[in-house]
N, C-alpha and C. Protein backbone atom coordinates (compact mmCIF):
# COMPACT_ATOMS: atom_id res chain seq x y z
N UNK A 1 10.33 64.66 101.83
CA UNK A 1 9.30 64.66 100.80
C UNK A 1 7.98 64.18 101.41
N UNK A 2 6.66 64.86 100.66
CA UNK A 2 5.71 64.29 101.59
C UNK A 2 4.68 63.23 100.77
N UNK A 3 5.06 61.68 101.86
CA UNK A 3 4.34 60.93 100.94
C UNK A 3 3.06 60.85 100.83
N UNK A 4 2.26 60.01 99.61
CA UNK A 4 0.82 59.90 100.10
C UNK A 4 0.42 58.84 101.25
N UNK A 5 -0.16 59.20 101.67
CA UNK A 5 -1.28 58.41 103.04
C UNK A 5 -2.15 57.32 102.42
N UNK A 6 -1.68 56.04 102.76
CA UNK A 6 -2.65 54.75 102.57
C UNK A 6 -3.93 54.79 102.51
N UNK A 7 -4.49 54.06 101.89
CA UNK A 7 -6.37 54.54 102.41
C UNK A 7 -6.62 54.33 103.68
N UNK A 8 -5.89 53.19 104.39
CA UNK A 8 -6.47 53.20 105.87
C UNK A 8 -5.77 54.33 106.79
N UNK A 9 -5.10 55.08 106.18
CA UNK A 9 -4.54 56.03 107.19
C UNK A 9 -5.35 57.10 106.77
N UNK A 10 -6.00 57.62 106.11
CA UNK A 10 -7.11 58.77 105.61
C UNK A 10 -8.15 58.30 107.03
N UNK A 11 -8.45 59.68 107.24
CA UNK A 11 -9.33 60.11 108.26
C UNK A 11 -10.70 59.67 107.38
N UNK A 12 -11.92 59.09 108.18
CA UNK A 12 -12.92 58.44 107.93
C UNK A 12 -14.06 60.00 107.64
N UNK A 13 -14.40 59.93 106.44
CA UNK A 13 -15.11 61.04 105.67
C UNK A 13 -16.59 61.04 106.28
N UNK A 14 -17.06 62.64 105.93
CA UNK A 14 -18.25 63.17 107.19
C UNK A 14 -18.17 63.16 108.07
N UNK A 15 -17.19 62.89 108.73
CA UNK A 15 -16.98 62.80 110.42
C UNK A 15 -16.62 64.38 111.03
N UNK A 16 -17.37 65.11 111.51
CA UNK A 16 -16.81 66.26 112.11
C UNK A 16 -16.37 66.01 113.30
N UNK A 17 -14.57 66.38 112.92
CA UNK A 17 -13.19 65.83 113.96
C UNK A 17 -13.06 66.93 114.29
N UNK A 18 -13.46 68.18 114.03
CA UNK A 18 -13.30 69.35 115.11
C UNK A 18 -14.58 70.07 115.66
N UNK A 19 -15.37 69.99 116.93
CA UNK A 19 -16.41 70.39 117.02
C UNK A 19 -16.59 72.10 116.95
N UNK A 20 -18.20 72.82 116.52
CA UNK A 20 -18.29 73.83 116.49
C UNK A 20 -17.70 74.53 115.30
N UNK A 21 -17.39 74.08 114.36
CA UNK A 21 -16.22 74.54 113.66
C UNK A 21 -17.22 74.85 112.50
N UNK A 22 -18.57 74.71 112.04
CA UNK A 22 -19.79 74.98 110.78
C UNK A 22 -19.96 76.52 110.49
N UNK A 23 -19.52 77.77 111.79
CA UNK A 23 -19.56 79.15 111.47
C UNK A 23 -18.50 79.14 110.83
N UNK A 24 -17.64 78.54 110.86
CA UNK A 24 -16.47 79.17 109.97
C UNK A 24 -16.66 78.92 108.51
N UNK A 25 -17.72 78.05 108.05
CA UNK A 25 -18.19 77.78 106.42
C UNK A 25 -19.24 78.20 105.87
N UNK A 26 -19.13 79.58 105.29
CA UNK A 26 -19.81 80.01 104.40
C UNK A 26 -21.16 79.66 103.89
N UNK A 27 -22.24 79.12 103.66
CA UNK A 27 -22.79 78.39 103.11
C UNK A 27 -23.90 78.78 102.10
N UNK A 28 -24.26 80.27 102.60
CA UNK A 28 -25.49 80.76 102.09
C UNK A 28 -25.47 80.88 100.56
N UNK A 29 -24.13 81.31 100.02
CA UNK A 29 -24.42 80.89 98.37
C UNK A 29 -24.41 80.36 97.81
N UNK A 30 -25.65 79.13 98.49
CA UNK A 30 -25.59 77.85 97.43
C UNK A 30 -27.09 78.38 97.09
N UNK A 31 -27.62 78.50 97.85
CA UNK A 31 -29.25 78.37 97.69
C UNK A 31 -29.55 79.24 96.73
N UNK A 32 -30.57 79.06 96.34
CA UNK A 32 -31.50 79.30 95.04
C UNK A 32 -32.55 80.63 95.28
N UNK A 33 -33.43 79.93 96.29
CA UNK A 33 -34.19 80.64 96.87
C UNK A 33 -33.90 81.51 98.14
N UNK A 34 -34.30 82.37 98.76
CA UNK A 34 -34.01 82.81 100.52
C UNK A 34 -35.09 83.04 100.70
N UNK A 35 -35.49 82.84 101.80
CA UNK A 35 -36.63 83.15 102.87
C UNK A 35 -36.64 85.32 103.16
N UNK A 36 -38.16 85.35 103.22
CA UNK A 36 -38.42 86.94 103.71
C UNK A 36 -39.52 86.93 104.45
N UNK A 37 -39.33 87.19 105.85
CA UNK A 37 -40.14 87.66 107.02
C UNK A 37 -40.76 89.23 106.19
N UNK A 38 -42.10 88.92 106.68
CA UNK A 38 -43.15 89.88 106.85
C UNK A 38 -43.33 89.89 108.42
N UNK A 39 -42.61 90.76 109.17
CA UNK A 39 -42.74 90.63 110.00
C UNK A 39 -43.98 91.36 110.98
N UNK A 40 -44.82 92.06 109.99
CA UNK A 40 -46.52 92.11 110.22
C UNK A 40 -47.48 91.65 110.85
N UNK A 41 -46.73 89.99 109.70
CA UNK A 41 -47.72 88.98 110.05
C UNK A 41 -46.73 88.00 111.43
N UNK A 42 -46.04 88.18 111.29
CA UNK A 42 -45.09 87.05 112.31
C UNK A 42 -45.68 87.23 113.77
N UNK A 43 -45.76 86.14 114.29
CA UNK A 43 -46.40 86.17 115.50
C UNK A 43 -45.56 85.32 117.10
N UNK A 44 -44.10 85.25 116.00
CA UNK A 44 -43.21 84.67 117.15
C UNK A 44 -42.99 83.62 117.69
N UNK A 45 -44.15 81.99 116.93
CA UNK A 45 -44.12 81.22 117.56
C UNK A 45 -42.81 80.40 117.33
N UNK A 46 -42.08 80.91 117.09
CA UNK A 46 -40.56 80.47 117.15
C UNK A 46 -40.34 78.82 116.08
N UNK A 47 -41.31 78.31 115.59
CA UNK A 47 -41.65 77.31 115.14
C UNK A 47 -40.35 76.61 113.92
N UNK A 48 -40.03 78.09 113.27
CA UNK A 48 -38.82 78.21 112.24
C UNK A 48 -37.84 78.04 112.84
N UNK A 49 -37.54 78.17 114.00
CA UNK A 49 -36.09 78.47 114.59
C UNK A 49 -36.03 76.78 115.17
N UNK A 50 -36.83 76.66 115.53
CA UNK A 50 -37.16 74.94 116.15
C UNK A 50 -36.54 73.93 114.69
N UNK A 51 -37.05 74.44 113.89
CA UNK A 51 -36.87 73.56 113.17
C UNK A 51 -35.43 73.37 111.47
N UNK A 52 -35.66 74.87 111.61
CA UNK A 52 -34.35 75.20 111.06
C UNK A 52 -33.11 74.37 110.86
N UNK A 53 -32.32 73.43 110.11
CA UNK A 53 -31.21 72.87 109.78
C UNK A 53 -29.85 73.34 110.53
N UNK A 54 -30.49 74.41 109.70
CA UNK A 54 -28.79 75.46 109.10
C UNK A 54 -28.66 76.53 110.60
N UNK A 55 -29.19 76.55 111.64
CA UNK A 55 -29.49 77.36 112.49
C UNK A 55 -29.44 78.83 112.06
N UNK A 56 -30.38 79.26 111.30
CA UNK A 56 -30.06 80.53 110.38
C UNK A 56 -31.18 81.05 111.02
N UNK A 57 -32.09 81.20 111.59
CA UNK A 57 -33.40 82.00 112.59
C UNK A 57 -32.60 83.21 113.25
N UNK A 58 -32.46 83.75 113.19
CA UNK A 58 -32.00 85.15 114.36
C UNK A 58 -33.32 85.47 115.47
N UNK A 59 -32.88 85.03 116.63
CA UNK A 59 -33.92 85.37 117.62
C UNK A 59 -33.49 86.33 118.37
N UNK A 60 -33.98 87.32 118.71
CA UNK A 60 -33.39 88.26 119.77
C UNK A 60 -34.54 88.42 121.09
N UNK A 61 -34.57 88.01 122.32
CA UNK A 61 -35.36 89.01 123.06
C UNK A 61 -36.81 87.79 122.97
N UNK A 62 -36.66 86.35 122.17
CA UNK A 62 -37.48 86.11 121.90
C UNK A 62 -38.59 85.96 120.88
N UNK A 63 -37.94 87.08 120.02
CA UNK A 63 -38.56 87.14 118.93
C UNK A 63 -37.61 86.99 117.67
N UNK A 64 -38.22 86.82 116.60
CA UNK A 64 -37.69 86.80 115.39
C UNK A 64 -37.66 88.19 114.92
N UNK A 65 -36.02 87.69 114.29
CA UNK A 65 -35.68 89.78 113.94
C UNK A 65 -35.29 89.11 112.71
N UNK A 66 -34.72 88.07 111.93
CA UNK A 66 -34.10 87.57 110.55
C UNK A 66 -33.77 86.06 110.96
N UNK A 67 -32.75 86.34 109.38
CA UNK A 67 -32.23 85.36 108.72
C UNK A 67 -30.66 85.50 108.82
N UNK A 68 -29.87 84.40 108.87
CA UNK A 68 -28.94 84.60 108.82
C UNK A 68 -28.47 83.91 107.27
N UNK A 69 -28.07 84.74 106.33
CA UNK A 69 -28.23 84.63 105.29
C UNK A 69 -26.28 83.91 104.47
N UNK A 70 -25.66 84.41 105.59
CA UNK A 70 -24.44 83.67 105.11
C UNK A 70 -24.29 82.14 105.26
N UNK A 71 -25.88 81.48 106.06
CA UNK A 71 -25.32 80.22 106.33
C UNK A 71 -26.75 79.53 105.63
N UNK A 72 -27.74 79.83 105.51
CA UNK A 72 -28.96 79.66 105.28
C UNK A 72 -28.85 79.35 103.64
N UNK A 73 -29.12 77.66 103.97
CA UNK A 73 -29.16 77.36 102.05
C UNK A 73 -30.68 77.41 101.59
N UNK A 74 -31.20 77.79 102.08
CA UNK A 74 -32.29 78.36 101.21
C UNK A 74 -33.26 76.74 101.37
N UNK A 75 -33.48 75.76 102.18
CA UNK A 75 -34.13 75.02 101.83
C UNK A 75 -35.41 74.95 102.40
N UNK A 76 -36.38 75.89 102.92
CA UNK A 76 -37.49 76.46 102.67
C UNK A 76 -38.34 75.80 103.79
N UNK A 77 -37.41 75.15 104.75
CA UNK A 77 -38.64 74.12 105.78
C UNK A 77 -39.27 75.55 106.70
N UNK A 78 -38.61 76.76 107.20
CA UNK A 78 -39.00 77.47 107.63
C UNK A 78 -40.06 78.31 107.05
N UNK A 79 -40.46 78.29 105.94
CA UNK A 79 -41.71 79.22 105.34
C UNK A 79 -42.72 77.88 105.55
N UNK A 80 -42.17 76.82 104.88
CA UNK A 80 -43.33 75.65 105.33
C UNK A 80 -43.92 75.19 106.46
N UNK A 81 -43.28 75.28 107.60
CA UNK A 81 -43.48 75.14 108.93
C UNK A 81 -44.34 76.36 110.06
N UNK A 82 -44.34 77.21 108.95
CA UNK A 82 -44.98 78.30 109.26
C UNK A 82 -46.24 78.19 109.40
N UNK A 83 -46.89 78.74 110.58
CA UNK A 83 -48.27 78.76 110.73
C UNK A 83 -48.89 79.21 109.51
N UNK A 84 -50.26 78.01 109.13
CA UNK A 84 -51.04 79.12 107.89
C UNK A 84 -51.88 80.01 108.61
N UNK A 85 -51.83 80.27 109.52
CA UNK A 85 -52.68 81.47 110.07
C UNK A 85 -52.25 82.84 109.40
N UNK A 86 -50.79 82.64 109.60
CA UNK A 86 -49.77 83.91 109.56
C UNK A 86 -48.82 83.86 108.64
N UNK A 87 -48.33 82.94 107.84
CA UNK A 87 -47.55 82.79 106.58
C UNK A 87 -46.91 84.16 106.67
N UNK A 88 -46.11 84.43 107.66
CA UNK A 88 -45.08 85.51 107.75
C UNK A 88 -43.47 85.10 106.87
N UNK A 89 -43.51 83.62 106.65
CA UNK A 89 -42.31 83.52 105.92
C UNK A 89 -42.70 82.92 104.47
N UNK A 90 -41.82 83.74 103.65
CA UNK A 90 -42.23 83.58 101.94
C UNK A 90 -40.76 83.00 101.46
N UNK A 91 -40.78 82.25 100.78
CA UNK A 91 -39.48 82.02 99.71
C UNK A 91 -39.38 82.61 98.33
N UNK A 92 -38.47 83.60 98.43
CA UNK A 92 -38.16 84.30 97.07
C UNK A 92 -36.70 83.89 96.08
N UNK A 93 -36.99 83.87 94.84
CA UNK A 93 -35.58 83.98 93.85
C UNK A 93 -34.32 84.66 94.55
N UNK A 94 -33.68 84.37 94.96
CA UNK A 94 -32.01 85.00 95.42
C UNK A 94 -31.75 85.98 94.48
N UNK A 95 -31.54 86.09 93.15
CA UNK A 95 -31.12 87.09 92.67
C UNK A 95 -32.46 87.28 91.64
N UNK A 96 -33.19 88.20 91.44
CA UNK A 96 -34.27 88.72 90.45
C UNK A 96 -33.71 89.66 89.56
């Protein structure tokens, strides 16, 4: 039979005990909002990807090609961090 586990035998909570293991969790449908490159105006200074949480920037080659939208909760530091020269990143409603 399987008993319950003492409190001191419970593994100590927030602790990530298996590294690398954050692609395997879903995350993007929490957010509210998502981010949309105009990529017109984008000028590459990679500034979003620097600063990004959720590592959701897609860089290819150097440049910004997206979002990675299955992990990206929508919390908007990347449109804010955005040059106002070029305000290539906008935050829109997730579902309209």
């Amino acid at each position: 039979m399987n008993e319950l586990k003492k409190w001191f035998e419970l593994p100590v909570g927030a602790v990530i005990d298996e590294p690398g293991n954050a692609i395997k969790y879903k995350t993007g449908s929490w957010r509210t909002f998502k981010p949309v490159l105009d990529k017109s105006k984008c000028n590459d200074c990679l500034i979003c990807w620097i600063y990004c949480p959720d590592n959701s920037i897609i860089v290819q080659d150097g440049k910004l090609i997206g979002f990675d939208y299955e992990h990206c909760k929508g919390c908007g530091i990347c449109a804010e961090v955005c040059p106002d020269k070029s305000k290539a990143i906008t935050m829109v409603l997730e579902h309209q």
